[in-house]
PDB file of N, CA and C in Angstrom:
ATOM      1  N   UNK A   1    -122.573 -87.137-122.650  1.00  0.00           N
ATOM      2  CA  UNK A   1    -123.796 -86.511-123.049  1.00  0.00           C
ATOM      3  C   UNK A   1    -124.916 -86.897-122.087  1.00  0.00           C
ATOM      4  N   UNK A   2    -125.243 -88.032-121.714  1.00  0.00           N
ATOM      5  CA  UNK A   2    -126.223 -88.692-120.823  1.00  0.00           C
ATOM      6  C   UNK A   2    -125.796 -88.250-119.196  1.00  0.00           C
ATOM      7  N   UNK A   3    -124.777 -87.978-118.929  1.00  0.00           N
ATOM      8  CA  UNK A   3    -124.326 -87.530-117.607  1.00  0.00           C
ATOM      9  C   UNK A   3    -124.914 -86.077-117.515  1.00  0.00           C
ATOM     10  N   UNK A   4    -124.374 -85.227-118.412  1.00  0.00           N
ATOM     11  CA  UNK A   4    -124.828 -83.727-118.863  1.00  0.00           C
ATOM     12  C   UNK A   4    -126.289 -83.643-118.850  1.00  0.00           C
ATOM     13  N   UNK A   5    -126.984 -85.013-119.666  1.00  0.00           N
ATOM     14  CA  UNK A   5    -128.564 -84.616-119.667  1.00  0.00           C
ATOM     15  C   UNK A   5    -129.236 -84.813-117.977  1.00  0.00           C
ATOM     16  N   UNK A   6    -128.713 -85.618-117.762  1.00  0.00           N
ATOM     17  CA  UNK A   6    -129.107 -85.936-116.220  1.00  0.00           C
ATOM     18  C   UNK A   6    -128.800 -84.709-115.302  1.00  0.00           C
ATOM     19  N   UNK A   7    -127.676 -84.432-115.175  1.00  0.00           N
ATOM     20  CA  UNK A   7    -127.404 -83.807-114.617  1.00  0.00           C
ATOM     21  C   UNK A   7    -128.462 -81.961-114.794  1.00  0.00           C
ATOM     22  N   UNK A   8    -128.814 -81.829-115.743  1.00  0.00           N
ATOM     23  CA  UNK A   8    -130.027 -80.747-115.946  1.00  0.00           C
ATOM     24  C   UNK A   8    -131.415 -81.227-115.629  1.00  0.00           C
ATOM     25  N   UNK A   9    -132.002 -82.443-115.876  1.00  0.00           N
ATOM     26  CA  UNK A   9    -133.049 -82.782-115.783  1.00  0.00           C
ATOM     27  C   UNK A   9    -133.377 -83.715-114.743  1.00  0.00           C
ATOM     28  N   UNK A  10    -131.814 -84.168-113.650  1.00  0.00           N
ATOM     29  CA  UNK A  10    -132.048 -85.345-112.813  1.00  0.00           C
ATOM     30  C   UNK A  10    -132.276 -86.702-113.527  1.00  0.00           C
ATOM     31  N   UNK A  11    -131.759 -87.761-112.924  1.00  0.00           N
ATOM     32  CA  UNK A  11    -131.535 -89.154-112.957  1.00  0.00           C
ATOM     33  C   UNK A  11    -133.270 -90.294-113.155  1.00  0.00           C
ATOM     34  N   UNK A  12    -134.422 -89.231-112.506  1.00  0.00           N
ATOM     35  CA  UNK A  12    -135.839 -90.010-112.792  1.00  0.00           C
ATOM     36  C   UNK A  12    -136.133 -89.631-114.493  1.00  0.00           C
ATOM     37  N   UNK A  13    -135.902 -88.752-114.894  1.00  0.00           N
ATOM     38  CA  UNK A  13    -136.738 -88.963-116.070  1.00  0.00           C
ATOM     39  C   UNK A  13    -135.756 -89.666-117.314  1.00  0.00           C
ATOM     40  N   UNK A  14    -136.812 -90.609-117.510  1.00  0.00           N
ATOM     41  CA  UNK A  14    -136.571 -91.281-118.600  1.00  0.00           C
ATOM     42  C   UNK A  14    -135.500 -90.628-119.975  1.00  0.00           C
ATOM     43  N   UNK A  15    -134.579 -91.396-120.788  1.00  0.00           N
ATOM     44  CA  UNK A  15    -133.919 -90.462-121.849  1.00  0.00           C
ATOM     45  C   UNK A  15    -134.155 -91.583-122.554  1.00  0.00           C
ATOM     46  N   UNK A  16    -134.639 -91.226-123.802  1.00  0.00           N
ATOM     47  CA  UNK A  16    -134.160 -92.406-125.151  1.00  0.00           C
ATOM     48  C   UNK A  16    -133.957 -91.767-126.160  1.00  0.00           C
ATOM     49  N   UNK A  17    -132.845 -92.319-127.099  1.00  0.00           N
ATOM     50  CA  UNK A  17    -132.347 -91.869-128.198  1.00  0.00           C
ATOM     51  C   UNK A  17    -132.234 -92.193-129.692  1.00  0.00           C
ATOM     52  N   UNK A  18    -131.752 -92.204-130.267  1.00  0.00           N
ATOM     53  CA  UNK A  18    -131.117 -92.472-131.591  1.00  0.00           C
ATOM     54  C   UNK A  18    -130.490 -91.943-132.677  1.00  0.00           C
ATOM     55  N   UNK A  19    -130.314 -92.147-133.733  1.00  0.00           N
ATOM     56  CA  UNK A  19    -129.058 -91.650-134.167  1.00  0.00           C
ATOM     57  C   UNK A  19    -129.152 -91.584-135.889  1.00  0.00           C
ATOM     58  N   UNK A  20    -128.678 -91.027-136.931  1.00  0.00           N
ATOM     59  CA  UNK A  20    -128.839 -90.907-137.676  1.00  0.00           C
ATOM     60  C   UNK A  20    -127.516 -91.847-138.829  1.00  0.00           C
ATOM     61  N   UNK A  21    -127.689 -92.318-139.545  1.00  0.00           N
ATOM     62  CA  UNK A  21    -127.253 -93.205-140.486  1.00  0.00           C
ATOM     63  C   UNK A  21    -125.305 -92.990-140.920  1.00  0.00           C
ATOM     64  N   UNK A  22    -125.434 -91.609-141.205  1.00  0.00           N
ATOM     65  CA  UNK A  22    -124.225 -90.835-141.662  1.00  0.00           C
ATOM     66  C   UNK A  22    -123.388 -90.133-140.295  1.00  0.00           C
ATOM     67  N   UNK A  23    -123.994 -90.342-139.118  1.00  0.00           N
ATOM     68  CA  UNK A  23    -123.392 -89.570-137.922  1.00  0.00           C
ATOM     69  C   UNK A  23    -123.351 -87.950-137.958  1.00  0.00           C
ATOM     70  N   UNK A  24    -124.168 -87.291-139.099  1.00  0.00           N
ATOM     71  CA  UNK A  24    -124.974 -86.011-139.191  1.00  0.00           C
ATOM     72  C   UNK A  24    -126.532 -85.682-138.998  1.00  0.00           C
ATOM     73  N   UNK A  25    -126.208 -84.054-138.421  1.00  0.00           N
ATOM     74  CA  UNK A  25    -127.270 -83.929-138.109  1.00  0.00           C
ATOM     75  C   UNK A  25    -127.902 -82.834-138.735  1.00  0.00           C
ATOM     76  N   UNK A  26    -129.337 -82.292-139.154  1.00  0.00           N
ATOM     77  CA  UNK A  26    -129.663 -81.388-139.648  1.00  0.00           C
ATOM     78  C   UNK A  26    -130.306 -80.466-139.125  1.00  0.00           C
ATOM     79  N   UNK A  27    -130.293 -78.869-139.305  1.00  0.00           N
ATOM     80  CA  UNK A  27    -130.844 -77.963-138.353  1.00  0.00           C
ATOM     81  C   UNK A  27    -130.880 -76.940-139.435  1.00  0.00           C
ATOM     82  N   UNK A  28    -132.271 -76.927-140.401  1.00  0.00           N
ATOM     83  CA  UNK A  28    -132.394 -76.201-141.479  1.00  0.00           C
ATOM     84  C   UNK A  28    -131.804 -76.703-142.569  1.00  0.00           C
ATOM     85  N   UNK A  29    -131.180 -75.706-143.057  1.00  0.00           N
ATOM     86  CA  UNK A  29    -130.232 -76.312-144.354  1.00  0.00           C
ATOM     87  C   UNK A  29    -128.751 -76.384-144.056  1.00  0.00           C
ATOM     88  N   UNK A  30    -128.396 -76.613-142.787  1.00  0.00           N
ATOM     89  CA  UNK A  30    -127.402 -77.021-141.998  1.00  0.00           C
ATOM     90  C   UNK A  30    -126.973 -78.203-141.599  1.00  0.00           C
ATOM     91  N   UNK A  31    -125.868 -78.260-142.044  1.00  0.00           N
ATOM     92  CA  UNK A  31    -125.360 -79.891-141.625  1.00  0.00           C
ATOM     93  C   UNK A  31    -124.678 -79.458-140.527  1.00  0.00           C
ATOM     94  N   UNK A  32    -124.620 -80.081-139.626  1.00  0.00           N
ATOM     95  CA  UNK A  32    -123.573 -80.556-138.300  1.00  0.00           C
ATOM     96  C   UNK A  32    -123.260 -81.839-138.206  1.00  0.00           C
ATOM     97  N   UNK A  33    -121.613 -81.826-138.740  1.00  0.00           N
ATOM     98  CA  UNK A  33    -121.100 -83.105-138.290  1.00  0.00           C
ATOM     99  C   UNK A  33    -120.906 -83.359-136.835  1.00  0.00           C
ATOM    100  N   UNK A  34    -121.063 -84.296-136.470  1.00  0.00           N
ATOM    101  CA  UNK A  34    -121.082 -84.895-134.823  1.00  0.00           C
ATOM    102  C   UNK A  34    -121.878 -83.962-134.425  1.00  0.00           C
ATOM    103  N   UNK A  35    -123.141 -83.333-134.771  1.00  0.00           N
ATOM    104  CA  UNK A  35    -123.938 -82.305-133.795  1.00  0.00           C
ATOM    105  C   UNK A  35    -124.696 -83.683-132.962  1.00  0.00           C
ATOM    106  N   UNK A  36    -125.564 -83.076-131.855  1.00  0.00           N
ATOM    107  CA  UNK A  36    -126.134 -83.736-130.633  1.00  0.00           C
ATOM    108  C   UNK A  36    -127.706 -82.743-130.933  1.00  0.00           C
ATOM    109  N   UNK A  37    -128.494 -83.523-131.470  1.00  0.00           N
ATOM    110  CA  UNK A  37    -130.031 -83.011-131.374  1.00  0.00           C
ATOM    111  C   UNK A  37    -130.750 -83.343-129.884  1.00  0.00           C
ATOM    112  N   UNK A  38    -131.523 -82.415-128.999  1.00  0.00           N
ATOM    113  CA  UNK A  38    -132.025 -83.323-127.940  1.00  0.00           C
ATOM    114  C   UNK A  38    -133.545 -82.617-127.934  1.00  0.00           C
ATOM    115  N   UNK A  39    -134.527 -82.957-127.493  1.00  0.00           N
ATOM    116  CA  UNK A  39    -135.790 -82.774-127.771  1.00  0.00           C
ATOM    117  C   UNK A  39    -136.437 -83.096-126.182  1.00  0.00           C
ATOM    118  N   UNK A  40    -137.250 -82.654-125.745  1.00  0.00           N
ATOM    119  CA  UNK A  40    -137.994 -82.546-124.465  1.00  0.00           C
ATOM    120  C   UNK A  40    -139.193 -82.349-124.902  1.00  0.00           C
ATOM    121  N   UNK A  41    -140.018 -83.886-124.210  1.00  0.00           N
ATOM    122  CA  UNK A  41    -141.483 -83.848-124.575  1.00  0.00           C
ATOM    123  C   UNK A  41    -142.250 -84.054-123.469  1.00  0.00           C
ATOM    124  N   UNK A  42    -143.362 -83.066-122.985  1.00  0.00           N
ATOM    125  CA  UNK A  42    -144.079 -83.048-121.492  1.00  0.00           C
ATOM    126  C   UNK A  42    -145.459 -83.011-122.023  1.00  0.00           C
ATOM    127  N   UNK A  43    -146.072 -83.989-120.536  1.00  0.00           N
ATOM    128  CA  UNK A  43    -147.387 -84.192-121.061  1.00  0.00           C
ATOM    129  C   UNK A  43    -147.609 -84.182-119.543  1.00  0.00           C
ATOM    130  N   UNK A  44    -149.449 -84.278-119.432  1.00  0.00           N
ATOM    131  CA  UNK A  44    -149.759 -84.023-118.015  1.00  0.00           C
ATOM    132  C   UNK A  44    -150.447 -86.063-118.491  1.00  0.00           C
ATOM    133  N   UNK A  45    -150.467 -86.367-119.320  1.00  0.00           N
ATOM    134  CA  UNK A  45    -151.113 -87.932-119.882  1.00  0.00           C
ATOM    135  C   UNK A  45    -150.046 -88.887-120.300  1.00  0.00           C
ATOM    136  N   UNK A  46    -150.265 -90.173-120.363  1.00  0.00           N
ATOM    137  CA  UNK A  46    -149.139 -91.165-121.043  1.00  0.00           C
ATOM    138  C   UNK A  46    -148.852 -90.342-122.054  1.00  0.00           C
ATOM    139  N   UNK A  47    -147.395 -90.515-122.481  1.00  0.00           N
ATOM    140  CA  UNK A  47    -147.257 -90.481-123.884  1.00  0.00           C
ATOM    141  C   UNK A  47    -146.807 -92.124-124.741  1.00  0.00           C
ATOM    142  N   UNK A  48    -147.452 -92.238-125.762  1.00  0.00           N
ATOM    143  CA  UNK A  48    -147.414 -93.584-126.792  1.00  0.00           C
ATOM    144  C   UNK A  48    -145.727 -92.871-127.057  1.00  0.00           C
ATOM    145  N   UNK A  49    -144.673 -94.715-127.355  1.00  0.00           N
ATOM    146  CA  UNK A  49    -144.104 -94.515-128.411  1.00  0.00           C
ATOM    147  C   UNK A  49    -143.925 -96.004-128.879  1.00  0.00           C
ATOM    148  N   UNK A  50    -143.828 -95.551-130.326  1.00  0.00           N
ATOM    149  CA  UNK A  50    -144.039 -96.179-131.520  1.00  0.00           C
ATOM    150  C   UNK A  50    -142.338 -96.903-131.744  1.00  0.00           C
ATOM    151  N   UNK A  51    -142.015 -97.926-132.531  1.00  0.00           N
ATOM    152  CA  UNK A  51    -140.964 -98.512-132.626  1.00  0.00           C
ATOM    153  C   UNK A  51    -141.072 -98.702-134.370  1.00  0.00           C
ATOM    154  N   UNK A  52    -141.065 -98.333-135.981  1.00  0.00           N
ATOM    155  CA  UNK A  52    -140.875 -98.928-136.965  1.00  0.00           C
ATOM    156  C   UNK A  52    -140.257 -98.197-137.505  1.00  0.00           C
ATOM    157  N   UNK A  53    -139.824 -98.365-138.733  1.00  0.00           N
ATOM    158  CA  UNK A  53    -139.294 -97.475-140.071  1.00  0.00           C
ATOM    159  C   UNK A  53    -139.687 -98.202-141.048  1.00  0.00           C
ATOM    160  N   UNK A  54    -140.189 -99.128-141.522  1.00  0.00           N
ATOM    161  CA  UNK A  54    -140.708 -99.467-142.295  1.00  0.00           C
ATOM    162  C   UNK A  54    -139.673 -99.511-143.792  1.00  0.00           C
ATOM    163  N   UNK A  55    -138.480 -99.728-143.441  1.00  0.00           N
ATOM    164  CA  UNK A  55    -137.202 -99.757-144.575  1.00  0.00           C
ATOM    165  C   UNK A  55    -136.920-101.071-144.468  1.00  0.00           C
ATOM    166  N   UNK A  56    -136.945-101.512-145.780  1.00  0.00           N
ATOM    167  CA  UNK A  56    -136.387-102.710-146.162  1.00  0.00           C
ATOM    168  C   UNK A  56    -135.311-102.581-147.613  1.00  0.00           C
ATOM    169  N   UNK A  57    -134.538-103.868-147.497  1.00  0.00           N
ATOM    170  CA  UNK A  57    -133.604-103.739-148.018  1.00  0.00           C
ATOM    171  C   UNK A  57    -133.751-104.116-149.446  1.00  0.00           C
ATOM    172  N   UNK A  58    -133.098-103.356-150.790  1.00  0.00           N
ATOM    173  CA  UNK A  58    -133.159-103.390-151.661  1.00  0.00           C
ATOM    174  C   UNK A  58    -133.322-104.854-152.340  1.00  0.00           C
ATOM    175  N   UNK A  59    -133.852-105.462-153.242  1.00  0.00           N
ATOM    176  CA  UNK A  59    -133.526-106.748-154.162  1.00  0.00           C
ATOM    177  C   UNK A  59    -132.675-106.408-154.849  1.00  0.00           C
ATOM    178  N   UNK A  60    -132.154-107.492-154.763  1.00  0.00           N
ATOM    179  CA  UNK A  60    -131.361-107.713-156.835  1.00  0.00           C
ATOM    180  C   UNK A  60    -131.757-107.657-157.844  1.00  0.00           C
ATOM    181  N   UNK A  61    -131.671-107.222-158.814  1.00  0.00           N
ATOM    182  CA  UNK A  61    -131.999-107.347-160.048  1.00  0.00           C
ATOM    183  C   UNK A  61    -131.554-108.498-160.803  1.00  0.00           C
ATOM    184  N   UNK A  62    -131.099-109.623-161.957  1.00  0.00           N
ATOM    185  CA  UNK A  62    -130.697-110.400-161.953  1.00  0.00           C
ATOM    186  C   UNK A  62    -130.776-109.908-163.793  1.00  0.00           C
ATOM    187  N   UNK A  63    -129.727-109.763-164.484  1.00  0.00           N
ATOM    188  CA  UNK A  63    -129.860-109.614-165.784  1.00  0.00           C
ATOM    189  C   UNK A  63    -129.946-110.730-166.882  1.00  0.00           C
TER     190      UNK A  63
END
């Protein structure tokens, strides 16, 4: 996949990724198993990116 993206966009621009929990992807009310989402974002300015999710893991309950 990263060879393929390069290979359309060349080896300078930056790629970063990630991935979804279940190894599906959504496109409407469409599931794609093993689908590949890719997104292209251009600016003539920096672009910010951000790093959280803000998910934490459940407690116990204790009866």
């Amino acid at each position: 996949m990263v060879r393929g993206a390069y290979s359309v966009v060349g080896a300078t621009v930056p790629l970063v990724g990630g991935l979804t929990a279940d190894g599906r992807q959504f496109l409407g009310d469409r599931v794609l198993p093993g689908g590949v989402v890719g997104v292209a974002i251009g600016s003539d300015r920096p672009i910010g990116i951000g790093i959280a999710h803000g998910w934490r893991a459940p407690t116990s309950r204790a009866t």
